[in-house]
C-alpha atoms as a PDB file:
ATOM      1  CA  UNK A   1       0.000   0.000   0.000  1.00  0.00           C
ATOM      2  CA  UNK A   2       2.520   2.701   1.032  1.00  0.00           C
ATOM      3  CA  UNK A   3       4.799   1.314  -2.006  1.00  0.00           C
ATOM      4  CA  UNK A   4       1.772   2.288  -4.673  1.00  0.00           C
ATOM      5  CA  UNK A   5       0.826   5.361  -2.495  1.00  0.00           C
ATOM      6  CA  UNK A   6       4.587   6.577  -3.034  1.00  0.00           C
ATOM      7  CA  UNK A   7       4.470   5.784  -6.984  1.00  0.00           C
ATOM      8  CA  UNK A   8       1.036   7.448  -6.764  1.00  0.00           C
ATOM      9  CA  UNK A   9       2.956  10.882  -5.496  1.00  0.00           C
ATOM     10  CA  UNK A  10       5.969  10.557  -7.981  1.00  0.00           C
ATOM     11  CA  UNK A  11       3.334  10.534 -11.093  1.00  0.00           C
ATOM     12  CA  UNK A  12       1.270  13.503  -9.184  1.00  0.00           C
ATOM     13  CA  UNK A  13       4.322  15.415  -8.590  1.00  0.00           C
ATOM     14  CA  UNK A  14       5.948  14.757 -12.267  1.00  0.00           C
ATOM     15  CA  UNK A  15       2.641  15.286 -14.009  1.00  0.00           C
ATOM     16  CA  UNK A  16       2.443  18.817 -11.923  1.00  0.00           C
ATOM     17  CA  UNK A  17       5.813  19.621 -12.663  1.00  0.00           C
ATOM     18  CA  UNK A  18       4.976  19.045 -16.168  1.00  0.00           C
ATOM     19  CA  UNK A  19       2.006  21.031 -16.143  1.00  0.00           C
ATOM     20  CA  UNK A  20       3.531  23.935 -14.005  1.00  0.00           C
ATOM     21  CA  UNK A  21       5.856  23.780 -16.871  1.00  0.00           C
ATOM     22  CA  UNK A  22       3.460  24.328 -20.282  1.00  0.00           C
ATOM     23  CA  UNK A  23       1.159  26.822 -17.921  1.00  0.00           C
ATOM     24  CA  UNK A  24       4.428  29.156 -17.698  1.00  0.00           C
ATOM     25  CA  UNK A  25       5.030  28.768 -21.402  1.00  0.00           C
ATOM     26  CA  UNK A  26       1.779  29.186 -22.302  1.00  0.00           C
ATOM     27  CA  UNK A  27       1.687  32.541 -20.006  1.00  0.00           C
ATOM     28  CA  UNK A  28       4.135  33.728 -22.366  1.00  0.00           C
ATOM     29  CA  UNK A  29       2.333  33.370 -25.910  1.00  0.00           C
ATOM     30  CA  UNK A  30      -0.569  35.341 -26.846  1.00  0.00           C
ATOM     31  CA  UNK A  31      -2.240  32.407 -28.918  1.00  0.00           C
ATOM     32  CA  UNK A  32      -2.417  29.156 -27.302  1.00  0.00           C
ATOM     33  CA  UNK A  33      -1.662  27.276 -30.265  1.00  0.00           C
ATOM     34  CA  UNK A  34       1.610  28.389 -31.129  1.00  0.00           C
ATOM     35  CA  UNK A  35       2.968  27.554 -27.605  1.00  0.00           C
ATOM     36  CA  UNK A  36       3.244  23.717 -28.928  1.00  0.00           C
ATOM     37  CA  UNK A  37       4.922  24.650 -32.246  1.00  0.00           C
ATOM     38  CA  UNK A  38       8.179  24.741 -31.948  1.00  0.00           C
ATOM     39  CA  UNK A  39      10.279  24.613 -34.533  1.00  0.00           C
ATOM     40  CA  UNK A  40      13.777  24.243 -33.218  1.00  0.00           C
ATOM     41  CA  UNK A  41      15.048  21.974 -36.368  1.00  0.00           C
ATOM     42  CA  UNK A  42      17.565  24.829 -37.299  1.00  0.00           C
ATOM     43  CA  UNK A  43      18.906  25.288 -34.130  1.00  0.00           C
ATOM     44  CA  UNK A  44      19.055  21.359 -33.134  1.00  0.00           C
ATOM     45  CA  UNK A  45      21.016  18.673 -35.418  1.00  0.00           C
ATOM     46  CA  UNK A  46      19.475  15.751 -36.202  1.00  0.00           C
ATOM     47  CA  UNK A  47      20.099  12.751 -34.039  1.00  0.00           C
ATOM     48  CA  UNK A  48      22.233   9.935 -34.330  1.00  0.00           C
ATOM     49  CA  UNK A  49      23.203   8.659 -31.211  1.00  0.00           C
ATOM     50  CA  UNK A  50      21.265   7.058 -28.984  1.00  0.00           C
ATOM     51  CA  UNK A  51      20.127   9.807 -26.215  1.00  0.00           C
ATOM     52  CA  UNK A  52      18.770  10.196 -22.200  1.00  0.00           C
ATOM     53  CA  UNK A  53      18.435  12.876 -21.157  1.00  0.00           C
ATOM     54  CA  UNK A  54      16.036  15.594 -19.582  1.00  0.00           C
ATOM     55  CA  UNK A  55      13.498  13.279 -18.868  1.00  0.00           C
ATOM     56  CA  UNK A  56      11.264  15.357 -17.012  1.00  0.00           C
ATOM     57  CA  UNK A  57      11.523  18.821 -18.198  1.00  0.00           C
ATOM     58  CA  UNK A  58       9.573  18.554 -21.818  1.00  0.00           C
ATOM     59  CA  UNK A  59      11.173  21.511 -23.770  1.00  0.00           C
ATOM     60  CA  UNK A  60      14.682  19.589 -23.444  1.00  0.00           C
ATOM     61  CA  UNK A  61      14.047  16.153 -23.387  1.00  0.00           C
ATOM     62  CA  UNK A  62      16.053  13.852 -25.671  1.00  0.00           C
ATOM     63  CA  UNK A  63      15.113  10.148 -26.009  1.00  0.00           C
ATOM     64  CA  UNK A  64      16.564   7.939 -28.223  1.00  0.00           C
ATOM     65  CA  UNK A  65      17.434   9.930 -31.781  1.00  0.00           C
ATOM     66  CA  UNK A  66      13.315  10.612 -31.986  1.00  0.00           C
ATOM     67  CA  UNK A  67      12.076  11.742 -29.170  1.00  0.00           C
ATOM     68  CA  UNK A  68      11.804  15.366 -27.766  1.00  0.00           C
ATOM     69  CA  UNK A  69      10.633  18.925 -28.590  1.00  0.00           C
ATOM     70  CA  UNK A  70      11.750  19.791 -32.358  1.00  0.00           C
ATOM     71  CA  UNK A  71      14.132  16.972 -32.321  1.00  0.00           C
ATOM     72  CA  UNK A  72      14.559  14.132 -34.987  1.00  0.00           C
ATOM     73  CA  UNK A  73      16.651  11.548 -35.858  1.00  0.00           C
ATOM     74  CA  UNK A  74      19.071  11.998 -38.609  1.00  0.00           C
ATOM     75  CA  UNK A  75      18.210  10.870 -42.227  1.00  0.00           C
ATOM     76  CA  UNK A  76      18.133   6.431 -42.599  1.00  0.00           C
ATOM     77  CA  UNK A  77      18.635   6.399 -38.432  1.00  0.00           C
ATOM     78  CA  UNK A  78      17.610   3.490 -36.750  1.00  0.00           C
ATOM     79  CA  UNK A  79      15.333   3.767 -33.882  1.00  0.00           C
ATOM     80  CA  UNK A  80      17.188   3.069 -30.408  1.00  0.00           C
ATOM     81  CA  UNK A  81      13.924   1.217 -28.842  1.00  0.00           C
ATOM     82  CA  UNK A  82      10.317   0.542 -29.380  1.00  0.00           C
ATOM     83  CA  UNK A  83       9.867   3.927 -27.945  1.00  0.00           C
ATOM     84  CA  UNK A  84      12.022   6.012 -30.575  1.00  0.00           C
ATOM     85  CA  UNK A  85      10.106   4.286 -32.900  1.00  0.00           C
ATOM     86  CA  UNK A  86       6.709   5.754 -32.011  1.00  0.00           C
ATOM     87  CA  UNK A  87       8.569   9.145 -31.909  1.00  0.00           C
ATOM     88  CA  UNK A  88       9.670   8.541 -35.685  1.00  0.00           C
ATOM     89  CA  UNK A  89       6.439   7.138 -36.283  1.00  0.00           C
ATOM     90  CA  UNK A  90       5.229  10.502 -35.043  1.00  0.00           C
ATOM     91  CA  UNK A  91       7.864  12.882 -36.679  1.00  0.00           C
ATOM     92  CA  UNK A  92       7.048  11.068 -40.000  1.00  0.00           C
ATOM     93  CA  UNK A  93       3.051  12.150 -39.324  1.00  0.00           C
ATOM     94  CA  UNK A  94       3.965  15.807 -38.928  1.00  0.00           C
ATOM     95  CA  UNK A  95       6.962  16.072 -41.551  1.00  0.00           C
ATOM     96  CA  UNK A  96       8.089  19.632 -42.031  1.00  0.00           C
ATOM     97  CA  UNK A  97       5.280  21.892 -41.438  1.00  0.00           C
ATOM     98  CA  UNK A  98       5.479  23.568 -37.794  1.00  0.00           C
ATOM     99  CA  UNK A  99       1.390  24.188 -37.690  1.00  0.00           C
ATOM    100  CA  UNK A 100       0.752  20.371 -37.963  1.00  0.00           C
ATOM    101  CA  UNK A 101       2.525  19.959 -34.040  1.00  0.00           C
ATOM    102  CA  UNK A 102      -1.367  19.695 -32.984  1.00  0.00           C
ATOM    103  CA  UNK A 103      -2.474  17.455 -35.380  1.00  0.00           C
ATOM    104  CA  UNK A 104      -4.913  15.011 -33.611  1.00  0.00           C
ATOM    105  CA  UNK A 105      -4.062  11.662 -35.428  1.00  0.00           C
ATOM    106  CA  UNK A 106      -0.520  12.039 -35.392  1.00  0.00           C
ATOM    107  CA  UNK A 107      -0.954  12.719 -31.846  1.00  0.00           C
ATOM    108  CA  UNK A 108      -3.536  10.188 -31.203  1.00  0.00           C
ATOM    109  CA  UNK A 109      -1.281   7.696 -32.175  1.00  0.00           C
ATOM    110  CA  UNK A 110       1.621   8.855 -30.820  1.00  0.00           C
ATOM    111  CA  UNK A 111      -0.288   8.670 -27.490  1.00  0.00           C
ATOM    112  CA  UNK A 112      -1.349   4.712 -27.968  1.00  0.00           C
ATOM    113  CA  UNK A 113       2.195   3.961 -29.150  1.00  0.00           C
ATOM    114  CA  UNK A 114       3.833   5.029 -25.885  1.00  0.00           C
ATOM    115  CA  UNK A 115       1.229   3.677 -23.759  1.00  0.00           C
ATOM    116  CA  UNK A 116       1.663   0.175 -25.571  1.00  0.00           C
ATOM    117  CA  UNK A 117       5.345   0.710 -24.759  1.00  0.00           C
ATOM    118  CA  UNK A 118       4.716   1.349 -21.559  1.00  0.00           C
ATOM    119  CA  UNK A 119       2.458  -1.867 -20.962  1.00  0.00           C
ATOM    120  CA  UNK A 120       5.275  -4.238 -22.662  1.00  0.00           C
ATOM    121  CA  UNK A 121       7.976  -5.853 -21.754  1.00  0.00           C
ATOM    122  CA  UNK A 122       9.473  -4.125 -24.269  1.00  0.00           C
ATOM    123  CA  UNK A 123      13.252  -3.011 -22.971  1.00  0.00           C
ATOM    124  CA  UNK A 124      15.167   0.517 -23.350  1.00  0.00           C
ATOM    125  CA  UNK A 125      17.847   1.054 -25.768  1.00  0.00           C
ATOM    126  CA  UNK A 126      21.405  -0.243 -23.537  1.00  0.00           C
ATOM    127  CA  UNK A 127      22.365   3.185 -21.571  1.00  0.00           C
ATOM    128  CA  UNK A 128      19.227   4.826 -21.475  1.00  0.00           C
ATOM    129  CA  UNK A 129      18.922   6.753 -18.119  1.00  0.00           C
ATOM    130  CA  UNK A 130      14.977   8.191 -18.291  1.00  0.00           C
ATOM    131  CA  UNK A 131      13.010   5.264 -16.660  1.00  0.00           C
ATOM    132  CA  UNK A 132      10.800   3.991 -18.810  1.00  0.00           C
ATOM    133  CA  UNK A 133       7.299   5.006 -17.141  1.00  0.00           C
ATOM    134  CA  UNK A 134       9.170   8.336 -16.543  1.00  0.00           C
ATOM    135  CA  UNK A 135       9.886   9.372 -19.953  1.00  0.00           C
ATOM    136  CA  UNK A 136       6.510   7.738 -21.104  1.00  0.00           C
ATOM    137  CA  UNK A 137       5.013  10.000 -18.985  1.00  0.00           C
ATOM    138  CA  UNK A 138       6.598  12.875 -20.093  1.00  0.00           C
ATOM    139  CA  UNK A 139       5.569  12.332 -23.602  1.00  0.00           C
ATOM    140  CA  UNK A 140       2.096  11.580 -22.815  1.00  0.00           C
ATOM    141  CA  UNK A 141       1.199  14.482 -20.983  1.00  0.00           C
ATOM    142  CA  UNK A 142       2.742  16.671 -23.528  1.00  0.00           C
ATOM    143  CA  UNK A 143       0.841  15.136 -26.419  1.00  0.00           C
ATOM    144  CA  UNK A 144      -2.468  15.325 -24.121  1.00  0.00           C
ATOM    145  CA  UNK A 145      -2.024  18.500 -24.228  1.00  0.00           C
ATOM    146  CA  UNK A 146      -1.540  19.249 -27.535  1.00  0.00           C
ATOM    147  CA  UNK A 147      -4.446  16.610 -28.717  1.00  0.00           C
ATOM    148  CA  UNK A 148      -6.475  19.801 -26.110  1.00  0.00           C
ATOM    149  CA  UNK A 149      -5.245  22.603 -27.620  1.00  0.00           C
ATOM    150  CA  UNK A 150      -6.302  21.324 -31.260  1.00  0.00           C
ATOM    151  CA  UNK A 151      -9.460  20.542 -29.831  1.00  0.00           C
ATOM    152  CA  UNK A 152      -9.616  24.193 -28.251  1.00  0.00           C
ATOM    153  CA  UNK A 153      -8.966  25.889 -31.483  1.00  0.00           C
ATOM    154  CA  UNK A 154     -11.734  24.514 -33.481  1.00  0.00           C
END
């Protein structure tokens, strides 16, 4: 019981750090769908190594060579895990144009690829330091979020 009530807390406090997070940024832009679209692909190289890294704090989190904020794997990369796959998957869905970052099916799925991560035994890429429900979590509430803010604007 105290064992689940402590996991219990961890997600609370991780989801509310999360959300404490995009409240702040969204504070900051006057239209609430521009504070998901990012487009950081001049500023960030592509990926190709297999990355850990930020796993709580959305705007830098690096997962993989797919995962994170305006971050993408480079050209004919291989996914690290199961994960990094859904996070190509999802970078595939949006391809280059910045106002598609709230597109519902590419975050739909995006959303029931992680979760069906989550629920496997799937493992991590070797050397990946985000726990696995962590960074799931991460990504999740970000793309609930978005999937809301799409909904909000129409």
């Amino acid at each position: 019981m105290a064992a689940q009530l402590s996991r219990t807390l961890s997600l609370a406090s991780h989801a509310g750090l999360c959300l404490a997070f995009i409240v702040i940024f969204l504070a900051y832009n006057t239209q609430p769908s521009c504070a998901l679209i990012v487009n950081t692909s001049d500023l960030l190289p592509c990926g190709n190594t297999c990355e850990s890294s930020d796993c709580i704090f959305p705007p830098l989190l690096r997962y993989g060579k797919y995962c994170g904020i305006g971050y993408t794997g480079c050209d004919g990369e291989t996914p690290c895990d199961n994960l990094d796959v859904c996070c190509q998957t999802h970078d595939a869905c949006i391809g280059d144009d910045p106002s598609n970052y709230l597109n519902v099916t590419c975050n739909q799925n995006l959303l029931d690829c992680v979760s069906n991560f989550q629920n496997s035994d799937d493992p991590q890429f070797d050397g990946a330091t985000c726990g696995k429900t962590t960074v799931c979590t991460t990504i999740k509430i970000v793309m609930e979020i978005a999937t809301h803010l799409d909904e909000q604007n129409k």
